[in-house]
Protein backbone atom coordinates (compact mmCIF):
# COMPACT_ATOMS: atom_id res chain seq x y z
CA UNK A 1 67.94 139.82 156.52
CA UNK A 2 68.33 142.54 158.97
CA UNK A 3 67.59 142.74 162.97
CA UNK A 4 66.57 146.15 164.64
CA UNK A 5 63.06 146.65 162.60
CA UNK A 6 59.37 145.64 163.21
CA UNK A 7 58.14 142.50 162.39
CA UNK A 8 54.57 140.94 162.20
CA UNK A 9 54.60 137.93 164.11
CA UNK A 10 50.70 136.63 163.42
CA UNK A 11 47.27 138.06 163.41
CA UNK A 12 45.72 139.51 166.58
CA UNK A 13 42.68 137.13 165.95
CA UNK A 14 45.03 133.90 165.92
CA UNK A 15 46.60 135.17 169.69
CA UNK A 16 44.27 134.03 171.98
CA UNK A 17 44.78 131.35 175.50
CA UNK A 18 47.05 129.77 173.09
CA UNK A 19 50.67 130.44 172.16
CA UNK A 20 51.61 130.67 168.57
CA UNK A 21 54.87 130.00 167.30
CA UNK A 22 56.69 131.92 164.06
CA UNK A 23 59.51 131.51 162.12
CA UNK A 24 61.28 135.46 161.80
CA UNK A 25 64.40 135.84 160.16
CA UNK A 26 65.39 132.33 160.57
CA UNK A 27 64.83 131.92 163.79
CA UNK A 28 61.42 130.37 166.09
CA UNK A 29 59.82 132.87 168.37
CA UNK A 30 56.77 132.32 170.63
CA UNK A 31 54.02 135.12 171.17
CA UNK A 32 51.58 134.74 173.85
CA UNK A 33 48.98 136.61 176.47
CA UNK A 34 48.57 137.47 179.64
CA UNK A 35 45.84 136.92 181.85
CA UNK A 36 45.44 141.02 181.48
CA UNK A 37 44.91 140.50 177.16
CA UNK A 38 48.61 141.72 176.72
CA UNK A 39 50.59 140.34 173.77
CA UNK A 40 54.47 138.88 174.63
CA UNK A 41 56.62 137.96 172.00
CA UNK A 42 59.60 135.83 173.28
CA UNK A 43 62.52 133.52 171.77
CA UNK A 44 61.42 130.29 171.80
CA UNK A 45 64.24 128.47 172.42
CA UNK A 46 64.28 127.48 176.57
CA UNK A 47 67.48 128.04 177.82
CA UNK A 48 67.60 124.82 179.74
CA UNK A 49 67.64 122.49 177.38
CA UNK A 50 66.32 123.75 174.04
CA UNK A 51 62.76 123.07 174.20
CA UNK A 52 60.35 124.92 172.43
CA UNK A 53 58.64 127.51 174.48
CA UNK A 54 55.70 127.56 172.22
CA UNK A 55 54.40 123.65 172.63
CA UNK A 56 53.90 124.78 176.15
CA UNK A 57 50.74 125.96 177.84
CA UNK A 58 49.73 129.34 179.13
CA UNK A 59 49.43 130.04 182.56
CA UNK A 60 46.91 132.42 183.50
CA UNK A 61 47.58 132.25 187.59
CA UNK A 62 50.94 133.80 187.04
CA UNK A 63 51.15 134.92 183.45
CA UNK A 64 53.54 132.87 182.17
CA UNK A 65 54.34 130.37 179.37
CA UNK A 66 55.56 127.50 180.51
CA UNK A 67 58.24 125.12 178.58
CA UNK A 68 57.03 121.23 177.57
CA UNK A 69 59.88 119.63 178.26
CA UNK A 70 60.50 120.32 181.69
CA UNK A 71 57.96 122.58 182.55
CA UNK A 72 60.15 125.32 183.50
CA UNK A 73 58.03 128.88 183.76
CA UNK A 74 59.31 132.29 181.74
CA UNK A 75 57.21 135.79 182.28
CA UNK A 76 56.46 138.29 179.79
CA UNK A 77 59.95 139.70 180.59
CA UNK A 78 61.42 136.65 179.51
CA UNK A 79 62.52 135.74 183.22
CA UNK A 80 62.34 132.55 184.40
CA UNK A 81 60.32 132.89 187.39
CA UNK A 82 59.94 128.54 188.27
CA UNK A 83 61.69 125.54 187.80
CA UNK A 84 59.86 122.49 189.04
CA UNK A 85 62.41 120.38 189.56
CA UNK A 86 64.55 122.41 192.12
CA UNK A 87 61.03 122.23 194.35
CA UNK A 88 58.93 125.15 195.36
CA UNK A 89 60.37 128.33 196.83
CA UNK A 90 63.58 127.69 195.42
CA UNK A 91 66.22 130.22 194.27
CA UNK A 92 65.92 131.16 190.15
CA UNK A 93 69.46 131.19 188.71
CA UNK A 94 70.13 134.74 187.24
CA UNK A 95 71.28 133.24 183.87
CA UNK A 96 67.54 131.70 183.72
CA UNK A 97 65.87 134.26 180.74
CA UNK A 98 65.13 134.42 177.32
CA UNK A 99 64.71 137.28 174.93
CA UNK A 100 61.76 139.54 175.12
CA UNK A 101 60.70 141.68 172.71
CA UNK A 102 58.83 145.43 172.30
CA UNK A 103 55.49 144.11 170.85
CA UNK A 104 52.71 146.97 169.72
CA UNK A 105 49.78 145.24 168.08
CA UNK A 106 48.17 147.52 165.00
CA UNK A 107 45.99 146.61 161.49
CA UNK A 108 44.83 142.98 163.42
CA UNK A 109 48.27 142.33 163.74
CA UNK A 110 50.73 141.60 166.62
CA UNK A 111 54.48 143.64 165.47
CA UNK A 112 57.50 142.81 167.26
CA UNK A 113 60.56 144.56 167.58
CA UNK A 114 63.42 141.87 166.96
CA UNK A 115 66.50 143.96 168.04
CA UNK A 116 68.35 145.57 171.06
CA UNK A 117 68.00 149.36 170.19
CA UNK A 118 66.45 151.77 172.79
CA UNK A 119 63.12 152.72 172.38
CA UNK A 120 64.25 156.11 171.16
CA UNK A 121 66.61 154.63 168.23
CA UNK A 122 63.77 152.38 166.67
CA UNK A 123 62.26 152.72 163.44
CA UNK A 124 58.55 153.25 163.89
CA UNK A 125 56.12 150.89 163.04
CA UNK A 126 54.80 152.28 159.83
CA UNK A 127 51.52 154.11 160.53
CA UNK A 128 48.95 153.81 158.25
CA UNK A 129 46.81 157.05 158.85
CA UNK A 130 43.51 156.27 157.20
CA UNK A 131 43.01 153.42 159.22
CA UNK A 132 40.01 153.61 160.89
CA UNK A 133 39.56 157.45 159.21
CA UNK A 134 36.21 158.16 157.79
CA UNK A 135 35.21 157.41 154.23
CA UNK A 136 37.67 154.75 154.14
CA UNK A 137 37.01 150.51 154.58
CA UNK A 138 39.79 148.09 155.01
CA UNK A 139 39.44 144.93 154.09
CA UNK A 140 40.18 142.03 156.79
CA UNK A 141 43.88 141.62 157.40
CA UNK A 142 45.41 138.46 155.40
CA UNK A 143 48.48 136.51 154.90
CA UNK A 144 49.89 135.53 152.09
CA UNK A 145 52.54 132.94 151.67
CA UNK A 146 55.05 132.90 149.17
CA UNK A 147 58.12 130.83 148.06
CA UNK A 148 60.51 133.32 147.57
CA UNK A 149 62.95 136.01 148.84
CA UNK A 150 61.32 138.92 150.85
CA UNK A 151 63.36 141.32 149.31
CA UNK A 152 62.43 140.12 145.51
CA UNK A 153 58.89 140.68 146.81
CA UNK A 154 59.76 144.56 148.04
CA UNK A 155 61.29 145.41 144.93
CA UNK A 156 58.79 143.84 142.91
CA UNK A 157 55.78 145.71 144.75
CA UNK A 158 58.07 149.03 143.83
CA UNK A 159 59.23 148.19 139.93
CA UNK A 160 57.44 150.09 137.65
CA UNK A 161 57.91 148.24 134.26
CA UNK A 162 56.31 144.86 135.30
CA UNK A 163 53.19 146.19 135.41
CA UNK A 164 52.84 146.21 131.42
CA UNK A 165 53.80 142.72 131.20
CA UNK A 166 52.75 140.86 134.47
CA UNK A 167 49.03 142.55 135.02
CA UNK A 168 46.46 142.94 132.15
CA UNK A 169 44.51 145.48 134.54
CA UNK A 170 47.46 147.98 134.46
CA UNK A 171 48.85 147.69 131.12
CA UNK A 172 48.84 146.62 127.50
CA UNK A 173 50.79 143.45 127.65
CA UNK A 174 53.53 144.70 125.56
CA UNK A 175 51.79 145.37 122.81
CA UNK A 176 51.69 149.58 122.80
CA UNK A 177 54.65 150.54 120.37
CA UNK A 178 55.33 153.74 121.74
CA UNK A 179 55.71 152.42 125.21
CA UNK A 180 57.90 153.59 127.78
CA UNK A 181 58.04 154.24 131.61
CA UNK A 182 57.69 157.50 132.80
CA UNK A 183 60.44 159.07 135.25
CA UNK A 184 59.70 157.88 138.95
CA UNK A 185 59.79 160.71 141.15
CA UNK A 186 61.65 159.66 144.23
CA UNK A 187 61.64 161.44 147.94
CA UNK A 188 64.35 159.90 150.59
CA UNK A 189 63.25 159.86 154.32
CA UNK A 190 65.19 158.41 157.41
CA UNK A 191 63.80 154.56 156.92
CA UNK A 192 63.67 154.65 153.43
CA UNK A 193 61.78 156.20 150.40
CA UNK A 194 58.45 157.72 148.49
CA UNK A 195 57.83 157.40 145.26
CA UNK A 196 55.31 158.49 142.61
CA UNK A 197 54.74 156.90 139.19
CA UNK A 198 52.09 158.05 136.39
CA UNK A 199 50.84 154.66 134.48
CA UNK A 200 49.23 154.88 131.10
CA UNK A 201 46.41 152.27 132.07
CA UNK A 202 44.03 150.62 130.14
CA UNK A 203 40.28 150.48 130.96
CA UNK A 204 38.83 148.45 133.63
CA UNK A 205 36.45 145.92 133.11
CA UNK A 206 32.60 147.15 134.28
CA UNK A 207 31.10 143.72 134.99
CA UNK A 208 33.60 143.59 137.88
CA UNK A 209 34.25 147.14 138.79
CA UNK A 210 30.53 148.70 137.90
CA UNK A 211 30.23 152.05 137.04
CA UNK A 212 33.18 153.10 139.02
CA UNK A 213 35.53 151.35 136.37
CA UNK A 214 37.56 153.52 133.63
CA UNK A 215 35.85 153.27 130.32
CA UNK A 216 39.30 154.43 128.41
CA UNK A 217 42.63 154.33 128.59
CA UNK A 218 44.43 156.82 130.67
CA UNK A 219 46.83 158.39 132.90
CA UNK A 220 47.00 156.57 136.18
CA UNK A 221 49.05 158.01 139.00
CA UNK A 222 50.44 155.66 141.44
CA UNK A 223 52.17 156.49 145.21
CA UNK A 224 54.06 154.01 147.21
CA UNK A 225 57.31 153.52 148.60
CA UNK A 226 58.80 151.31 151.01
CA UNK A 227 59.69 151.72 155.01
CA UNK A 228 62.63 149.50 156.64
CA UNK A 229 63.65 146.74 154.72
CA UNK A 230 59.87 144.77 154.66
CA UNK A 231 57.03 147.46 154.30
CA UNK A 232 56.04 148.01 150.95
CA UNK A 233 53.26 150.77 150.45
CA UNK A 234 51.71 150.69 147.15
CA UNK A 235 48.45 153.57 146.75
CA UNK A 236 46.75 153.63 143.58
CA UNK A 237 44.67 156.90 142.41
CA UNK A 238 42.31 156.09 139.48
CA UNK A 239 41.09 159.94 140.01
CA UNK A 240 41.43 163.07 142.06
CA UNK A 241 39.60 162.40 144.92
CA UNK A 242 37.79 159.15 145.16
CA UNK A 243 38.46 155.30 143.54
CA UNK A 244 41.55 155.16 145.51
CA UNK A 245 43.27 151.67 146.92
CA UNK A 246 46.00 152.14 149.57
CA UNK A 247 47.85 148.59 150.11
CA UNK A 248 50.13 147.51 152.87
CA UNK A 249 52.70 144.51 152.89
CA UNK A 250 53.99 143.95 155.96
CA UNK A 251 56.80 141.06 155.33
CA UNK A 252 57.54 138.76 157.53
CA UNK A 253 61.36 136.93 156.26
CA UNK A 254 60.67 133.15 157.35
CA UNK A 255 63.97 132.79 156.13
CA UNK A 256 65.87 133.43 152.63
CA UNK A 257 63.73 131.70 150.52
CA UNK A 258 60.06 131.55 152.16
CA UNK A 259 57.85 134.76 152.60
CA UNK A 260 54.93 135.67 154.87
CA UNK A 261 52.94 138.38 153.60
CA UNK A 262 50.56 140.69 156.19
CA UNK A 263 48.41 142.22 153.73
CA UNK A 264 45.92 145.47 154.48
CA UNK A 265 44.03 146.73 152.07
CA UNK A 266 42.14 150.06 152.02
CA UNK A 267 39.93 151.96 149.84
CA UNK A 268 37.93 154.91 149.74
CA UNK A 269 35.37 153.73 146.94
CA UNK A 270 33.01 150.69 146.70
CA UNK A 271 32.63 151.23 149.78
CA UNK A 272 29.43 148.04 151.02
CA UNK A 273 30.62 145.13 152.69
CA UNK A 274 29.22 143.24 150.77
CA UNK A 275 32.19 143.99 148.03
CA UNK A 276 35.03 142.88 150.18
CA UNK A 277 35.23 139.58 148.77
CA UNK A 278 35.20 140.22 145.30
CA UNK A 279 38.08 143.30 145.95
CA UNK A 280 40.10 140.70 147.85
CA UNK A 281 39.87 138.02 144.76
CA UNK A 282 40.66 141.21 142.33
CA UNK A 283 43.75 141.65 145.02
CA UNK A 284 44.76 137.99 144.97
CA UNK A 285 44.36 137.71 141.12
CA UNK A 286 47.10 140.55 140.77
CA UNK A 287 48.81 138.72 143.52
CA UNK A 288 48.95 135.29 142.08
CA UNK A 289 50.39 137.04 138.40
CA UNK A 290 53.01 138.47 140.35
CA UNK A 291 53.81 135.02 142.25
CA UNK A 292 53.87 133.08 138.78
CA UNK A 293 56.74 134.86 137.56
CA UNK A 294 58.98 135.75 140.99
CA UNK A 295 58.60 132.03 142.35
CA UNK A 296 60.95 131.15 139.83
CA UNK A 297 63.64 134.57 139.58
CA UNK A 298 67.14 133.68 139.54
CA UNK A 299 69.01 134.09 142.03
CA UNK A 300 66.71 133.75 144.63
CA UNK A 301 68.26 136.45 146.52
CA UNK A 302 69.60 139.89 145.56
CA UNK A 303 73.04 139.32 143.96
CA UNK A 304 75.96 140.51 146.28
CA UNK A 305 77.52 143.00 143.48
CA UNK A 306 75.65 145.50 141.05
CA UNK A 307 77.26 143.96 137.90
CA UNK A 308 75.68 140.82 138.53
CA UNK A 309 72.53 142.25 136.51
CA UNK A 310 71.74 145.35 133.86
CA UNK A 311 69.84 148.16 135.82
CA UNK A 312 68.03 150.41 133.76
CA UNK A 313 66.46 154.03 134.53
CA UNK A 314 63.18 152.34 135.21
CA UNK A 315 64.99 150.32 138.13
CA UNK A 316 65.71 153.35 139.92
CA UNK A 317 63.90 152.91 143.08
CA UNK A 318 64.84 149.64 143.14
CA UNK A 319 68.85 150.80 143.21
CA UNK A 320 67.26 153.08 146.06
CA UNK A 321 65.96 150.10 147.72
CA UNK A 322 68.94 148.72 148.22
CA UNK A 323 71.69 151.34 149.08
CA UNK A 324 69.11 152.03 151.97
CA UNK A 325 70.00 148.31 152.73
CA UNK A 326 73.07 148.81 152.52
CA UNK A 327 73.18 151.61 154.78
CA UNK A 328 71.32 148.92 157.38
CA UNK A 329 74.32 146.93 156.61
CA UNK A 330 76.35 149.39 157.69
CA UNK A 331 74.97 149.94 160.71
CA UNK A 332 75.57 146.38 161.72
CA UNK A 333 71.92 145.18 161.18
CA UNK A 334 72.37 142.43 158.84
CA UNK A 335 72.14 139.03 159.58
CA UNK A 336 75.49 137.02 158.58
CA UNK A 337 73.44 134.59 157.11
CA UNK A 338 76.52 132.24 155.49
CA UNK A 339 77.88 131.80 159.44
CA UNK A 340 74.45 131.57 160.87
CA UNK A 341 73.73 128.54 158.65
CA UNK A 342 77.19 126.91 159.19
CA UNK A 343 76.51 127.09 163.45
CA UNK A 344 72.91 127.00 163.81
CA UNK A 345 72.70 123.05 164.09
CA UNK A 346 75.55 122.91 167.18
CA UNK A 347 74.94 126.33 168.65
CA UNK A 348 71.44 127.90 169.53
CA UNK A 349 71.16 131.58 168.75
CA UNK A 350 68.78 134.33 169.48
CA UNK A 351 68.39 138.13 168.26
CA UNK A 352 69.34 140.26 170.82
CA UNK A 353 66.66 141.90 172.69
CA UNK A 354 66.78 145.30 174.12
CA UNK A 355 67.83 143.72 178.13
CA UNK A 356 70.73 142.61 176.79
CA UNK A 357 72.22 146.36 176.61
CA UNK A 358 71.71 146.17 180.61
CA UNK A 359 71.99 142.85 181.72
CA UNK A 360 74.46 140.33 181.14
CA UNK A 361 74.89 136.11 181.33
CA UNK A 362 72.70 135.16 178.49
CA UNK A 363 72.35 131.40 177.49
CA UNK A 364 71.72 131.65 173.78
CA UNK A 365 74.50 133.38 171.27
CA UNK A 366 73.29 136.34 169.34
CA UNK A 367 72.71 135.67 165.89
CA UNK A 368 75.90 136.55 163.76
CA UNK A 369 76.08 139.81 162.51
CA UNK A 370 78.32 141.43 159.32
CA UNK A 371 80.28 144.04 160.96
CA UNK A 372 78.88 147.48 159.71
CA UNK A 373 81.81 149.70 158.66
């Protein structure tokens, strides 16, 4: 798991004179808003005594959350601006704060930045550039759960040869003879990697997909790629220039074995309302074929050394997948997960937010990190 990249932290819809708590990367954080509509995303551990920011209430008066245990109030800055029990007007120590974090909200979701890095040495938050275009619908914004590793899930969005044994709707179950996958075409870019992949796909079935569905086999061309180490991008092109689905994961890590799934899905065909259900079920039957067969991979997560498994030249994107992780690891992003679980029940840790780079006396340890080289 790796700090310094956007996060979704819950829906827009679910943020309202409530805080919500989430569980990132292993850790709790508490988002909340202002009296003005404005999202905050903060750690949720208080630094007083460990209470959990989020089973607090929201004050509007002075926009702030404040903690349950002993009511002590934190800001959107993460500044602790009253502590009841010192009496009014008194003097905030300095070492009173928790970790606040960039927050953009996009797709009916609220992102977070979870790392320290200047504005101007972020990733972006992937942009998805048809949303709200013309002659394109997106389909409400939903989660998906899943009991497994988040970085199975990216490289099984990306893998090219489950498709002819996992999903009925995109191949032959295994039983073409001259079957083979074609050569992925693969462009590199700063945060990590396009792709494009032509399927031979069988037809679609037209009592659920009308006359819009293939009525033979054919070539199906398929773009994706992935962006940081938990946006997959998967857009499928049944022809030239209509009957396309664009599809967005944004993955939220719970922790190494549990998986929240932000899910936007956009098309530029079948276009009525009224036939947003029935693409979501078509979405979450592909879904749940996928889930069958990853809940139970072994190991759960990404072996540490290459020999470990047999990579073929159909896992190439996934190899590309994960020397871009390793050049996160590198740069000192990734989560020393062995030492985090060894501490985490004596010592209280946070990710580091951008403040810390300015200000110093913080109560809760930064998470441990693997030294990049």
């Amino acid at each position: 798991m790796y700090i310094n990249f956007w996060y979704p932290v819950c829906l827009t819809k679910e943020l309202e004179d409530k805080p919500v708590k989430a569980t990132i990367l292993g850790l709790d954080f508490v988002a909340f808003r202002d009296s003005k509509g404005k999202a905050h995303c903060l750690s949720d551990v208080c630094c007083h005594r460990g209470g959990s920011l989020a089973g607090g209430l929201c004050h509007s008066e002075d926009d702030t959350i404040a903690c349950p245990y002993h009511g002590w109030r934190f800001n959107g800055s993460g500044k602790c601006t009253q502590i009841p029990s010192l009496g009014p007007g008194s003097k905030i120590p300095a070492r009173a704060k928790v970790d606040s974090y960039p927050v953009k909200e996009k797709y009916g979701i609220v992102f977070a930045f979870l790392g320290d890095l200047s504005e101007e040495d972020r990733s972006p938050l992937y942009e998805i550039e048809e949303f709200q275009a013309e002659g394109w619908r997106a389909n409400k914004t939903v989660i998906i759960d899943i009991n497994y590793n988040y970085e199975r899930s990216i490289e099984n969005g990306l893998d090219p040869a489950h498709n002819e044994f996992i999903h009925p709707t995109h191949g032959f179950e295994g039983t073409k003879n001259d079957y083979k996958v074609n050569p992925t075409q693969i462009t590199d870019h700063q945060w990590g990697a396009d792709f494009a992949q032509v399927f031979d796909a069988p037809p679609l079935d037209k009592e659920v997909y009308g006359d819009t569905a293939r009525e033979e086999s054919g070539e199906l061309t398929v773009f994706g790629g992935y962006h940081g180490p938990n946006t997959l991008i998967t857009q499928i092109h049944t022809k030239k220039d209509i009957n396309w689905f664009h599809q967005y994961f944004f993955e939220q890590p719970v922790n190494q074995f549990k998986t929240r799934i932000f899910f936007v899905n956009m098309r530029n065909w079948i276009m009525d309302e009224k036939m947003d259900d029935m693409v979501m079920e078509r979405n979450m039957v592909i879904a749940n074929e996928d889930i069958a067969v990853m809940t139970d991979l072994r190991p759960v997560v990404t072996p540490p050394v290459k020999t470990k498994e047999i990579m073929v030249p159909a896992d190439l994107i996934i190899g590309n997948y994960r020397k871009t992780l390793e050049g996160f690891k590198d740069k000192g992003y990734k989560i020393d997960v062995k030492k985090f679980n060894e501490e985490q029940h004596e010592t209280a840790f946070a990710i580091p937010s951008p403040d810390r780079k300015t200000e110093k006396n913080w109560v809760l340890d930064p998470i441990p990190l693997l030294n990049g080289k």
